[in-house]
PDB file of N, CA and C in Angstrom:
ATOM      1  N   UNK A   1     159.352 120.012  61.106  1.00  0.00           N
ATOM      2  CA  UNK A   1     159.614 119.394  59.817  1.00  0.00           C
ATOM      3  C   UNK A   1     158.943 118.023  59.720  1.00  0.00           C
ATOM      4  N   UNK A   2     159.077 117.417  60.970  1.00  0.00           N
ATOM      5  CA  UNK A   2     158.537 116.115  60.609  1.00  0.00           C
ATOM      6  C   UNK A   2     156.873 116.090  60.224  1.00  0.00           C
ATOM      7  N   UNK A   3     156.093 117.120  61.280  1.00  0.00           N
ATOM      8  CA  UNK A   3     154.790 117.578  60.954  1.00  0.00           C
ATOM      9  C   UNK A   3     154.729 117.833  59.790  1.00  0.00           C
ATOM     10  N   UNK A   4     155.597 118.345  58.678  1.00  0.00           N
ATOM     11  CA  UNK A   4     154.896 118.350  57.089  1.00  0.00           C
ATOM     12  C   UNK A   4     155.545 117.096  56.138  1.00  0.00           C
ATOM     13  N   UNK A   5     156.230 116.326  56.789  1.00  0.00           N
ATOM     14  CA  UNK A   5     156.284 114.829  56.438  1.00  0.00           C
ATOM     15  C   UNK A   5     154.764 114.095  56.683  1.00  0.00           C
ATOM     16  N   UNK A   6     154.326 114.118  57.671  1.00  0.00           N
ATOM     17  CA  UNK A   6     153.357 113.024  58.069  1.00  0.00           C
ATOM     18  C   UNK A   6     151.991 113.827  57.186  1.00  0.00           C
ATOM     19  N   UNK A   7     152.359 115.035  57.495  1.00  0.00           N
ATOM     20  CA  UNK A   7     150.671 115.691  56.855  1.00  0.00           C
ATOM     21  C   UNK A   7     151.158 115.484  54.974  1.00  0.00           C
ATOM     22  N   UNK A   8     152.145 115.215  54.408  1.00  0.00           N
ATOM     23  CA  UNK A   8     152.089 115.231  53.305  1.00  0.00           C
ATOM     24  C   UNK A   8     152.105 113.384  53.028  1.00  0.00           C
ATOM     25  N   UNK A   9     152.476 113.002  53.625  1.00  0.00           N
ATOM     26  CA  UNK A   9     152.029 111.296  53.695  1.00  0.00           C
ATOM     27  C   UNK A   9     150.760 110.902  53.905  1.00  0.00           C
ATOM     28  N   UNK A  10     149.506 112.179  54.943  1.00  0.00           N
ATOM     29  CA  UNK A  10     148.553 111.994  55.092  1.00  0.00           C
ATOM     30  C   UNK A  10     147.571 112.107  53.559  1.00  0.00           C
ATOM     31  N   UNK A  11     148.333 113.465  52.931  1.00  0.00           N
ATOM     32  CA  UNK A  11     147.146 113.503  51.571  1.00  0.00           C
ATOM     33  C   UNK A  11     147.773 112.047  50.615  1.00  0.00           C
ATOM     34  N   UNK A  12     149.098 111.641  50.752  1.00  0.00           N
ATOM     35  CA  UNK A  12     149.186 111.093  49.641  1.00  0.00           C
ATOM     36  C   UNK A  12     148.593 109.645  49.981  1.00  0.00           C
ATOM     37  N   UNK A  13     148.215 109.392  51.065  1.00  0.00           N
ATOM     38  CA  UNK A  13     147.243 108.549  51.414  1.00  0.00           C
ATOM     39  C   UNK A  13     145.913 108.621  51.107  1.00  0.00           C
ATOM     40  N   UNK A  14     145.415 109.875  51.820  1.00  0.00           N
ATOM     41  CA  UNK A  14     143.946 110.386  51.202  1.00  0.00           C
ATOM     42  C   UNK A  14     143.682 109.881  49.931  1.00  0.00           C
ATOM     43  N   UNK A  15     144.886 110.435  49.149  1.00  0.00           N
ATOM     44  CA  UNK A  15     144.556 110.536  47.317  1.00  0.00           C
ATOM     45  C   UNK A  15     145.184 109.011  46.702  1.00  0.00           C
ATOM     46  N   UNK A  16     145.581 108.132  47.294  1.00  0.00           N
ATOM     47  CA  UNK A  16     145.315 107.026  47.066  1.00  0.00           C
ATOM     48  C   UNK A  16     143.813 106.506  47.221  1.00  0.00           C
ATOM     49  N   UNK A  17     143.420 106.446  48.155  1.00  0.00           N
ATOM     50  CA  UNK A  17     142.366 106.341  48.474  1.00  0.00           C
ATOM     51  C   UNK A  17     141.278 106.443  47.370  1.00  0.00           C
ATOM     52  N   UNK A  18     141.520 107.918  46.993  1.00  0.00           N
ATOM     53  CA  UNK A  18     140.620 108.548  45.945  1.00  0.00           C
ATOM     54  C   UNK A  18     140.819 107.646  44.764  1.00  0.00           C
ATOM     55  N   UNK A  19     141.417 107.762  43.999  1.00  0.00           N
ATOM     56  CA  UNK A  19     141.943 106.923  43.292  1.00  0.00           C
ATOM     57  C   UNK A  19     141.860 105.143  43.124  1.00  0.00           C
ATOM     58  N   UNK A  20     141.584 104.313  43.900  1.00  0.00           N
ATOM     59  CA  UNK A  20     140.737 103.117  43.977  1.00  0.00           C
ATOM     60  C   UNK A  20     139.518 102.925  44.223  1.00  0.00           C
ATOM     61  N   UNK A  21     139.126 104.125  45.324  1.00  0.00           N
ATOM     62  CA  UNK A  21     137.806 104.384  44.851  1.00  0.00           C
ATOM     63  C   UNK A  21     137.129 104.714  43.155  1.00  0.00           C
ATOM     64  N   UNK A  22     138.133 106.000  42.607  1.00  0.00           N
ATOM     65  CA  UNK A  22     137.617 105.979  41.149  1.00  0.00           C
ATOM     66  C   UNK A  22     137.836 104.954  40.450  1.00  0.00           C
ATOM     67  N   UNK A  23     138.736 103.458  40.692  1.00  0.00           N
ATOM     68  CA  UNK A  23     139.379 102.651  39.557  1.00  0.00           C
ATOM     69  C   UNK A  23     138.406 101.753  39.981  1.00  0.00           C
ATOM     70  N   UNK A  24     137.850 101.554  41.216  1.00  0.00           N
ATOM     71  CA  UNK A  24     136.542 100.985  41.368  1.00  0.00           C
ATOM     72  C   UNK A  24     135.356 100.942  40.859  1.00  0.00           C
ATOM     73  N   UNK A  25     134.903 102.208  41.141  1.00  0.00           N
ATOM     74  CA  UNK A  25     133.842 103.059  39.813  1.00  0.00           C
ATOM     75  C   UNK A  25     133.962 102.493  38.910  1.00  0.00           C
ATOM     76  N   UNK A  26     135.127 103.283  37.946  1.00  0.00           N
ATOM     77  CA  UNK A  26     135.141 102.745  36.581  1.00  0.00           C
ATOM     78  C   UNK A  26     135.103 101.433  36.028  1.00  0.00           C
ATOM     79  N   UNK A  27     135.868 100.345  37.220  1.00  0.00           N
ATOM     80  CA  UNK A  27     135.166  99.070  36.470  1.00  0.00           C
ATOM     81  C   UNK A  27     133.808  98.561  37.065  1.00  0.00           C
ATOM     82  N   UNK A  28     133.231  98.902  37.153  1.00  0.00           N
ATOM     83  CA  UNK A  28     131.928  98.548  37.899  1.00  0.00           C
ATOM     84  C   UNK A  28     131.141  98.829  36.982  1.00  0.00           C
ATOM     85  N   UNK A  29     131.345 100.463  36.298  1.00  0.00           N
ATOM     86  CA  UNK A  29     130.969 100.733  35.074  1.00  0.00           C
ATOM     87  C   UNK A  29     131.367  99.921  33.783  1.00  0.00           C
ATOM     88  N   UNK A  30     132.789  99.370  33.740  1.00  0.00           N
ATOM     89  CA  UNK A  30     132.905  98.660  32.727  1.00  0.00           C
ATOM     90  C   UNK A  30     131.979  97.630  32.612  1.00  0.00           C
ATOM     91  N   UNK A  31     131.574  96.980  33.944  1.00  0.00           N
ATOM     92  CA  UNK A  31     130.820  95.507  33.928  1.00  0.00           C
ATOM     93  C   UNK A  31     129.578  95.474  33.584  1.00  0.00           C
ATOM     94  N   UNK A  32     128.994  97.002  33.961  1.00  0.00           N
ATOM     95  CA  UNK A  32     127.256  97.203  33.719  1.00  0.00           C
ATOM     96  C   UNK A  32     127.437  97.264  31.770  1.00  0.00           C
ATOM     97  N   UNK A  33     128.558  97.908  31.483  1.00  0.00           N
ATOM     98  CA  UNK A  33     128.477  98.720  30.210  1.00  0.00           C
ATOM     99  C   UNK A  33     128.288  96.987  29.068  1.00  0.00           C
ATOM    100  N   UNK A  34     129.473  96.102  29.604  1.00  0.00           N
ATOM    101  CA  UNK A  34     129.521  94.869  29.437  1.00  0.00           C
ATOM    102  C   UNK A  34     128.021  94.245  28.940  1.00  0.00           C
ATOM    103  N   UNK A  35     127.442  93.994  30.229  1.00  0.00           N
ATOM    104  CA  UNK A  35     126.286  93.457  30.368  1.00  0.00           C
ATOM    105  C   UNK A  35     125.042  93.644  29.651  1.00  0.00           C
ATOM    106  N   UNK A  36     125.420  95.628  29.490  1.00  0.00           N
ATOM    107  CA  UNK A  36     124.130  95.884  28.716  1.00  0.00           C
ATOM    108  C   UNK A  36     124.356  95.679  26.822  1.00  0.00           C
ATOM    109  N   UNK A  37     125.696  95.636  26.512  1.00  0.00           N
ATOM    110  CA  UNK A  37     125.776  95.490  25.350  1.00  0.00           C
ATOM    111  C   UNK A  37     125.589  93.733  24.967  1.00  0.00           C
ATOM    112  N   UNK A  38     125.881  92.657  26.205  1.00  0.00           N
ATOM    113  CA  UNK A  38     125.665  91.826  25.770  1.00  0.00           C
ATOM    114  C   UNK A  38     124.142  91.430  25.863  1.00  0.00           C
ATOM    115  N   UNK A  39     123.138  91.867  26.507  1.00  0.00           N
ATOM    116  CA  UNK A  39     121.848  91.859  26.692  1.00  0.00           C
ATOM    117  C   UNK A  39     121.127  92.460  25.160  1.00  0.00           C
ATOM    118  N   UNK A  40     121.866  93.290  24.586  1.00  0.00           N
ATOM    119  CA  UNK A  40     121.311  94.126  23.832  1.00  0.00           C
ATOM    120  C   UNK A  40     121.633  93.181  22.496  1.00  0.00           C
ATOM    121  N   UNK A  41     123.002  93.020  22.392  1.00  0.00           N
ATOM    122  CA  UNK A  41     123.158  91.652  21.430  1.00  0.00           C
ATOM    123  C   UNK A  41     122.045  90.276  21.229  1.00  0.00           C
ATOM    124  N   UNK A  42     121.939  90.223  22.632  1.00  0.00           N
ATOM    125  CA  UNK A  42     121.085  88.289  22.661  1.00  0.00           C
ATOM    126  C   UNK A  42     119.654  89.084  22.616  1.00  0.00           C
ATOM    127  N   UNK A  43     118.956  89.889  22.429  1.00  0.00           N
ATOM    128  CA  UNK A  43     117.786  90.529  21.850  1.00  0.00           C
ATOM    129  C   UNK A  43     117.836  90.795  20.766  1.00  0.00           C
ATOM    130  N   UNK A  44     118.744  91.537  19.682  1.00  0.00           N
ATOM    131  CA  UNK A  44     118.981  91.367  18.439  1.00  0.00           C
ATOM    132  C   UNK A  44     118.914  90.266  17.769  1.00  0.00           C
ATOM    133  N   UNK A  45     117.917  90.060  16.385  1.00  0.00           N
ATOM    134  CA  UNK A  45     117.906  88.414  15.876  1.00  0.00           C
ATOM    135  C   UNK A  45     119.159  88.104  14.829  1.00  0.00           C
ATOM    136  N   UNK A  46     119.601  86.952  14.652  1.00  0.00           N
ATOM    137  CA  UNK A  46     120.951  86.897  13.565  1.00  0.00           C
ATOM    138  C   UNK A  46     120.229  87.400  12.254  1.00  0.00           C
ATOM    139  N   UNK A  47     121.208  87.634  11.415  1.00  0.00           N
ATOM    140  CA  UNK A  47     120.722  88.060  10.387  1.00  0.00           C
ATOM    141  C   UNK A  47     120.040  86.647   9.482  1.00  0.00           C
ATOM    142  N   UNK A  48     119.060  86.680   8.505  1.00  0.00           N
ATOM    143  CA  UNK A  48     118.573  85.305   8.072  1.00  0.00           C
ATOM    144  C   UNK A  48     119.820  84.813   7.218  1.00  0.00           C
ATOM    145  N   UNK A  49     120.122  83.485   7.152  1.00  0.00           N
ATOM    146  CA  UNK A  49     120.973  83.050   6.343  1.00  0.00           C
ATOM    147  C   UNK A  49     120.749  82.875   4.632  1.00  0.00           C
ATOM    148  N   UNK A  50     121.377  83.366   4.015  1.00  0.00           N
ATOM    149  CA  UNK A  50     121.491  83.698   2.551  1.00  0.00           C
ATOM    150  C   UNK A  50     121.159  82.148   1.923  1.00  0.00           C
ATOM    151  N   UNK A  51     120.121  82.306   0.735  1.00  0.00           N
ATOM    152  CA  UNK A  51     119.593  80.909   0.081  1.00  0.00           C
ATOM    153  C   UNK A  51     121.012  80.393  -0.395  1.00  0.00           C
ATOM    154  N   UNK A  52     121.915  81.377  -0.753  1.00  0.00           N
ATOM    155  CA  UNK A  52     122.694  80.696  -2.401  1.00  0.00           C
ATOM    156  C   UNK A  52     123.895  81.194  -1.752  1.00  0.00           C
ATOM    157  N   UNK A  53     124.856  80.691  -1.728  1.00  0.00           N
ATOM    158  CA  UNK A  53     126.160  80.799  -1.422  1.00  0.00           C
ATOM    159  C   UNK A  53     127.529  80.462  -2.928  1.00  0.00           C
ATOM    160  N   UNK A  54     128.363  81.340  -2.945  1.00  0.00           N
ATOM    161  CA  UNK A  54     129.534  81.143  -4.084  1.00  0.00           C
ATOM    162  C   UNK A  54     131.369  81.507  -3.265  1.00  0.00           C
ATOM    163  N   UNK A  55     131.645  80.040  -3.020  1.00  0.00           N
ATOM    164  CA  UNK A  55     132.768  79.828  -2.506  1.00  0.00           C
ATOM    165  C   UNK A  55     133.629  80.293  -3.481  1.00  0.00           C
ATOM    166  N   UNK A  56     135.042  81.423  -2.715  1.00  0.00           N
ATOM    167  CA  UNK A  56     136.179  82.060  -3.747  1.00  0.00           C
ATOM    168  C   UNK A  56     137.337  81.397  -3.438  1.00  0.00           C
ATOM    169  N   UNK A  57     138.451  81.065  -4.477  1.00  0.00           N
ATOM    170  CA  UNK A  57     139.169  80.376  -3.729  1.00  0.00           C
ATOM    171  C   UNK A  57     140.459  81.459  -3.516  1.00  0.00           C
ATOM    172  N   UNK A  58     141.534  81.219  -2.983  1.00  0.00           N
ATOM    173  CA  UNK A  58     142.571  81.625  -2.059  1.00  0.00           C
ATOM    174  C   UNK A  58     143.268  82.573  -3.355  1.00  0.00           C
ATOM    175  N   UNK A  59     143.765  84.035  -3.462  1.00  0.00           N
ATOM    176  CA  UNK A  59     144.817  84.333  -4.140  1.00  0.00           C
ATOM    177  C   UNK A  59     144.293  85.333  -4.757  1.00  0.00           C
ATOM    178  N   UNK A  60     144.771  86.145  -5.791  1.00  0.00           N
ATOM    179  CA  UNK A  60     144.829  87.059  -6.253  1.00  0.00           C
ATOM    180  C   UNK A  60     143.769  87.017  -7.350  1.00  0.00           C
ATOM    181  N   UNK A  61     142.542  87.738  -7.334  1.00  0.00           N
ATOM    182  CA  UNK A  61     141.240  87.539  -8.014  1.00  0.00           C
ATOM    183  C   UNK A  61     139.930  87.002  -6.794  1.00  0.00           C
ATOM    184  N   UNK A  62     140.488  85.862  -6.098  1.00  0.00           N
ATOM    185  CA  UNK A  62     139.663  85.080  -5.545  1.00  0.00           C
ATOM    186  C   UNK A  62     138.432  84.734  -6.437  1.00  0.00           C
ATOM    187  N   UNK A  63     138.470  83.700  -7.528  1.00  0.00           N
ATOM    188  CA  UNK A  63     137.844  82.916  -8.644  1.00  0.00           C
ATOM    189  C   UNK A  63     137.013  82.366  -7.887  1.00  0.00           C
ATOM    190  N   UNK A  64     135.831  82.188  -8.602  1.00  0.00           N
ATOM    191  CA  UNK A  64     134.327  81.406  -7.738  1.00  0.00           C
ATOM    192  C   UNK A  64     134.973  80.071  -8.369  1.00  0.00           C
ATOM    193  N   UNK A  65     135.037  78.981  -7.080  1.00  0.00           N
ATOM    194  CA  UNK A  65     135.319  77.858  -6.990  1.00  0.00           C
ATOM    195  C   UNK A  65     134.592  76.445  -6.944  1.00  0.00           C
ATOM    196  N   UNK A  66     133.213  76.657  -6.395  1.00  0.00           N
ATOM    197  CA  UNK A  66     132.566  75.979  -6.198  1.00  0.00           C
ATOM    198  C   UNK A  66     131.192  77.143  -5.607  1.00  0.00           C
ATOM    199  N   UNK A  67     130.020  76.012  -5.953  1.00  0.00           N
ATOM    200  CA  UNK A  67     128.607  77.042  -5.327  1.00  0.00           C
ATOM    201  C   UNK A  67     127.890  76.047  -3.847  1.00  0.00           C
ATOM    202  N   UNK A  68     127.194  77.237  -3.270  1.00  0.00           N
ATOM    203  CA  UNK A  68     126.292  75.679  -2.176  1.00  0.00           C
ATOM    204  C   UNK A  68     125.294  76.216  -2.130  1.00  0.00           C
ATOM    205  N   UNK A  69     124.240  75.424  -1.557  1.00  0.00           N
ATOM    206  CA  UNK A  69     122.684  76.032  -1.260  1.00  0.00           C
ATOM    207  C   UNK A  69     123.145  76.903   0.154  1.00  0.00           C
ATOM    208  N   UNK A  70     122.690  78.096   0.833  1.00  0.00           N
ATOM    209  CA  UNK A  70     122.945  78.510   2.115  1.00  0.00           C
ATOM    210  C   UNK A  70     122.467  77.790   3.211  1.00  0.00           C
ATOM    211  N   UNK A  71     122.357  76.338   3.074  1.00  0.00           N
ATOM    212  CA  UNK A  71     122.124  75.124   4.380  1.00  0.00           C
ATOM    213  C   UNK A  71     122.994  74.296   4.363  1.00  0.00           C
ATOM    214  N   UNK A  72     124.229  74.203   3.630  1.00  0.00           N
ATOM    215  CA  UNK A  72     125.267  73.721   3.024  1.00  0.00           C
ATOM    216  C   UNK A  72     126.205  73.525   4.774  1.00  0.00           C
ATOM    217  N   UNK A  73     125.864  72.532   4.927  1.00  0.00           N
ATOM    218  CA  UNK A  73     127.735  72.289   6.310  1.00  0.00           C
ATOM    219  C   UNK A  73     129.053  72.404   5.767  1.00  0.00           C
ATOM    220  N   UNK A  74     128.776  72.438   4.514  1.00  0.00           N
ATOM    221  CA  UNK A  74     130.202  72.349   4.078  1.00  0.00           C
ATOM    222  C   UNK A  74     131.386  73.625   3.396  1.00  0.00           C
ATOM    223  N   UNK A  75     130.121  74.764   3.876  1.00  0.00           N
ATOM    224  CA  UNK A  75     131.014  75.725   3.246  1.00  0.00           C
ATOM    225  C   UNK A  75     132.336  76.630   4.644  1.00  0.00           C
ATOM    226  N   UNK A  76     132.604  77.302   4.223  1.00  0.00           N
ATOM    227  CA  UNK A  76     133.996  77.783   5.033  1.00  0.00           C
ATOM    228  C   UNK A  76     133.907  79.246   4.604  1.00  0.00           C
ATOM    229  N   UNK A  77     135.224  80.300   5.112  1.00  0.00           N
ATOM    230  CA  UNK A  77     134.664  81.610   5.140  1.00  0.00           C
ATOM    231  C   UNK A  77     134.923  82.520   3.929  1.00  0.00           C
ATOM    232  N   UNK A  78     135.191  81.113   3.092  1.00  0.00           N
ATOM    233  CA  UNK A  78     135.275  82.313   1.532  1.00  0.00           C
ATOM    234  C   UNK A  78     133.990  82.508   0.883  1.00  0.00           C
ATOM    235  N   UNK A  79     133.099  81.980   1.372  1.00  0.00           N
ATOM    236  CA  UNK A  79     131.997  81.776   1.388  1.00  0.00           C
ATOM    237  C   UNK A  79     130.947  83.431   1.185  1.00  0.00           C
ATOM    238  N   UNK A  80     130.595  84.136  -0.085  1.00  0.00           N
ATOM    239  CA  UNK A  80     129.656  84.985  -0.144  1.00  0.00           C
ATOM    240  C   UNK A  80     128.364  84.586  -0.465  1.00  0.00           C
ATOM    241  N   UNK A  81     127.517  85.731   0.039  1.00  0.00           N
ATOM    242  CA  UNK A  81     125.938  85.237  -0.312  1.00  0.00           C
ATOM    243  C   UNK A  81     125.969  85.543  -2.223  1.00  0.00           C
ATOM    244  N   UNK A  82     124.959  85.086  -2.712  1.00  0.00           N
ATOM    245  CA  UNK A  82     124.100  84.655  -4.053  1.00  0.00           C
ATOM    246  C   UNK A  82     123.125  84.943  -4.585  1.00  0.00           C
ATOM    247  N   UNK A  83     122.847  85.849  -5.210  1.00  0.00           N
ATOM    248  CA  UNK A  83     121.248  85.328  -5.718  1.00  0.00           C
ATOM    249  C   UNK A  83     121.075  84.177  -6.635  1.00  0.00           C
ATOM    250  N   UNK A  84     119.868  83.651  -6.869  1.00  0.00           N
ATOM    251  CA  UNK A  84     119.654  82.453  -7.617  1.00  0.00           C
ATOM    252  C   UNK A  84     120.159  82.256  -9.015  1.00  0.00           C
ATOM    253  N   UNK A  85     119.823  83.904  -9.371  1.00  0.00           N
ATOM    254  CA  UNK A  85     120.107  83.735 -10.805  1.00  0.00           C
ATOM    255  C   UNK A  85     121.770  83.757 -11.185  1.00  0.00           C
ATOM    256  N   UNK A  86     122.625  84.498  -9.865  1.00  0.00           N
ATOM    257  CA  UNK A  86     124.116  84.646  -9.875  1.00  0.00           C
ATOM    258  C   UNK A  86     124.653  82.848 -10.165  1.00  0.00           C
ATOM    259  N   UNK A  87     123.816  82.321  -9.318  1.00  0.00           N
ATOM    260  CA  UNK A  87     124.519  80.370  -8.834  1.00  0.00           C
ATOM    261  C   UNK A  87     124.060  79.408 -10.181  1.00  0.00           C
ATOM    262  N   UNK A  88     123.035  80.115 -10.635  1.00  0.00           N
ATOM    263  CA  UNK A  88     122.527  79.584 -11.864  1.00  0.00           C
ATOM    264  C   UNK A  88     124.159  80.034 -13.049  1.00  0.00           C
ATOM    265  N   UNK A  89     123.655  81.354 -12.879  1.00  0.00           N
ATOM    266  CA  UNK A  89     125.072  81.349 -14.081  1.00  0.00           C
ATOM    267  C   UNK A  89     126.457  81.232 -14.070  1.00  0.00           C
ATOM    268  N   UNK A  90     126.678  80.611 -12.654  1.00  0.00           N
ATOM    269  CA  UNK A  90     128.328  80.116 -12.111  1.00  0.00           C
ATOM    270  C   UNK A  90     127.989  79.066 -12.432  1.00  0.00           C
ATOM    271  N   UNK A  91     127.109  77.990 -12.128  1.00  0.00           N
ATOM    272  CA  UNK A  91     126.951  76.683 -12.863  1.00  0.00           C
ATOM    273  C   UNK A  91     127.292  76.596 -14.156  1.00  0.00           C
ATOM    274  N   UNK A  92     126.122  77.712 -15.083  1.00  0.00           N
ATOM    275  CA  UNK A  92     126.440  77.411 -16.675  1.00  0.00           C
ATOM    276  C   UNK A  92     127.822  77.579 -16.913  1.00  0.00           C
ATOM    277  N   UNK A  93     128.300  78.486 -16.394  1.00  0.00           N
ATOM    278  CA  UNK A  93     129.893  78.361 -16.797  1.00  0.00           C
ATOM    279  C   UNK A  93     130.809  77.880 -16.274  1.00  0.00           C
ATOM    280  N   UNK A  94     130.482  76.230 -15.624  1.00  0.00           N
ATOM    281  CA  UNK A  94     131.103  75.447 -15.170  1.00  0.00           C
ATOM    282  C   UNK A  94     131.954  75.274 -13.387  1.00  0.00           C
ATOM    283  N   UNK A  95     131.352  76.112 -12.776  1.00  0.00           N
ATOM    284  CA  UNK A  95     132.162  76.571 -11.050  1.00  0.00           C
ATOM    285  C   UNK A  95     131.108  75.419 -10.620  1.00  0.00           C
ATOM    286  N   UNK A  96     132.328  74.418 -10.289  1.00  0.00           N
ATOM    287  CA  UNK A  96     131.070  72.947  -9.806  1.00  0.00           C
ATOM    288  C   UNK A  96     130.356  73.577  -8.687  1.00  0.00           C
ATOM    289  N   UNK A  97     129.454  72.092  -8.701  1.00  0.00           N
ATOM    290  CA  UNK A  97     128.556  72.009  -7.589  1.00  0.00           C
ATOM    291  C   UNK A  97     129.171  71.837  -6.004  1.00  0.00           C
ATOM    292  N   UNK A  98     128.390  71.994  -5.150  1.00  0.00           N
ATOM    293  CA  UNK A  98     129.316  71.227  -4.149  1.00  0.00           C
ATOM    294  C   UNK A  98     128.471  69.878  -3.579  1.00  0.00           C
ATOM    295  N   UNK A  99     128.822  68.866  -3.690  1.00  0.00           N
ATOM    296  CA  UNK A  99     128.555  67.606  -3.294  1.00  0.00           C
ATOM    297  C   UNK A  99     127.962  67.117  -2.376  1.00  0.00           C
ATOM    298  N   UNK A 100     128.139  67.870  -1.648  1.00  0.00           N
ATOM    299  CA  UNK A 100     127.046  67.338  -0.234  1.00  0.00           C
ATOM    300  C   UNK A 100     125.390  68.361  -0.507  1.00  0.00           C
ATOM    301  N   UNK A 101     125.678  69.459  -0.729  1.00  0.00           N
ATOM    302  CA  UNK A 101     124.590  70.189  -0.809  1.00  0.00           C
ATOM    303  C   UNK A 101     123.341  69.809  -2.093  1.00  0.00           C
ATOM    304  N   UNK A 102     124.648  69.898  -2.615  1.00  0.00           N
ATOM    305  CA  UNK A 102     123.819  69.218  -4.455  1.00  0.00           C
ATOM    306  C   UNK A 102     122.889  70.849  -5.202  1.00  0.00           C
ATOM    307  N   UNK A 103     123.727  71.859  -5.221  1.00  0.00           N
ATOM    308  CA  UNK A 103     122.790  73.225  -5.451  1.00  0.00           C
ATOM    309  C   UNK A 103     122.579  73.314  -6.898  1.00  0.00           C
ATOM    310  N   UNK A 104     122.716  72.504  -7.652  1.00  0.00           N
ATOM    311  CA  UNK A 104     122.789  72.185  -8.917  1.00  0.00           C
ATOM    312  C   UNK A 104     121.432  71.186  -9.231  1.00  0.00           C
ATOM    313  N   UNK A 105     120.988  70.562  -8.490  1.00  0.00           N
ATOM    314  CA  UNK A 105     120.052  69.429  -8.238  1.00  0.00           C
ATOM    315  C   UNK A 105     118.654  70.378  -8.021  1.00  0.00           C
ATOM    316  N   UNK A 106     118.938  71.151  -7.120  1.00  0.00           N
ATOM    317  CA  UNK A 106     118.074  72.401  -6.137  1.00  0.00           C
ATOM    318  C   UNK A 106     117.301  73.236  -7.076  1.00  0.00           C
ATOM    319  N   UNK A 107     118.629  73.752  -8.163  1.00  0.00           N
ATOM    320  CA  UNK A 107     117.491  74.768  -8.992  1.00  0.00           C
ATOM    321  C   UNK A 107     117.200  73.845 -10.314  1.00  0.00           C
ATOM    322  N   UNK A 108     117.450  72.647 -10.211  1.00  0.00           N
ATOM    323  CA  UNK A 108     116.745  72.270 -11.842  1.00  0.00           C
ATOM    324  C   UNK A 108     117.879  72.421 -12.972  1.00  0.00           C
ATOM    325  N   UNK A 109     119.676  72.337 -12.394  1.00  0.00           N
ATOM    326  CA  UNK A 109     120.414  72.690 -13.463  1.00  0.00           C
ATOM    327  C   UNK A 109     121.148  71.640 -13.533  1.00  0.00           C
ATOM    328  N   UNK A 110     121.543  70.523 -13.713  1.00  0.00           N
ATOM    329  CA  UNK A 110     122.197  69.157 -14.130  1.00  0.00           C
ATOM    330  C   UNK A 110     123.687  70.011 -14.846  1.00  0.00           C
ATOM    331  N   UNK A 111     124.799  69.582 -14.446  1.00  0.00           N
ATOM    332  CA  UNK A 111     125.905  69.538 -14.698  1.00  0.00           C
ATOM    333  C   UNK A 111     126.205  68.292 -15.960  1.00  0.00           C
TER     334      UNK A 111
END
């Protein structure tokens, strides 16, 4: 009896064994898998940054609040891209400028 104690302590040893060996593997694989997606990222270029930006503000609608040129430091993440002619006609209908950027100055439209 004791002989199929020790031989059944022997596999459940074995198959430990097995088993950190595979949890080994697998993160070893996690780290390559890691590496190659972050390699593959820092080769990818950012996307170009948008000329015209139209800040929404907080709430139900999210109302264009203000506009910036897309070199603007001052915008935050309500922040969508623009075309020229979109920032042109948020101006005419009064969605200020934003002050540091001056995108109102930019296309020739005086407030």
């Amino acid at each position: 009896m004791s002989e199929k104690q020790s031989s059944r302590l022997e596999l459940l040893r074995f198959l430990e064994k097995v088993q950190v060996n595979d949890l080994r593997r697998t993160r070893d694989w996690i780290v390559a898998e890691e590496r190659r997606e972050a390699s593959t990222a820092a080769q990818s270029p950012a996307p170009p940054r948008p000329e015209w930006l139209v800040e929404h503000g907080i709430g139900t609608g999210r109302p264009a609040v203000r506009v910036h040129a897309g070199t603007c430091w001052d915008t935050r993440s309500r922040c969508k891209p623009a075309t020229r002619e979109a920032v042109r006609h948020a101006l005419a209908e009064g969605i200020p400028a934003c002050p540091h950027c001056r995108p109102d100055t930019a296309l020739g439209v005086l407030e």
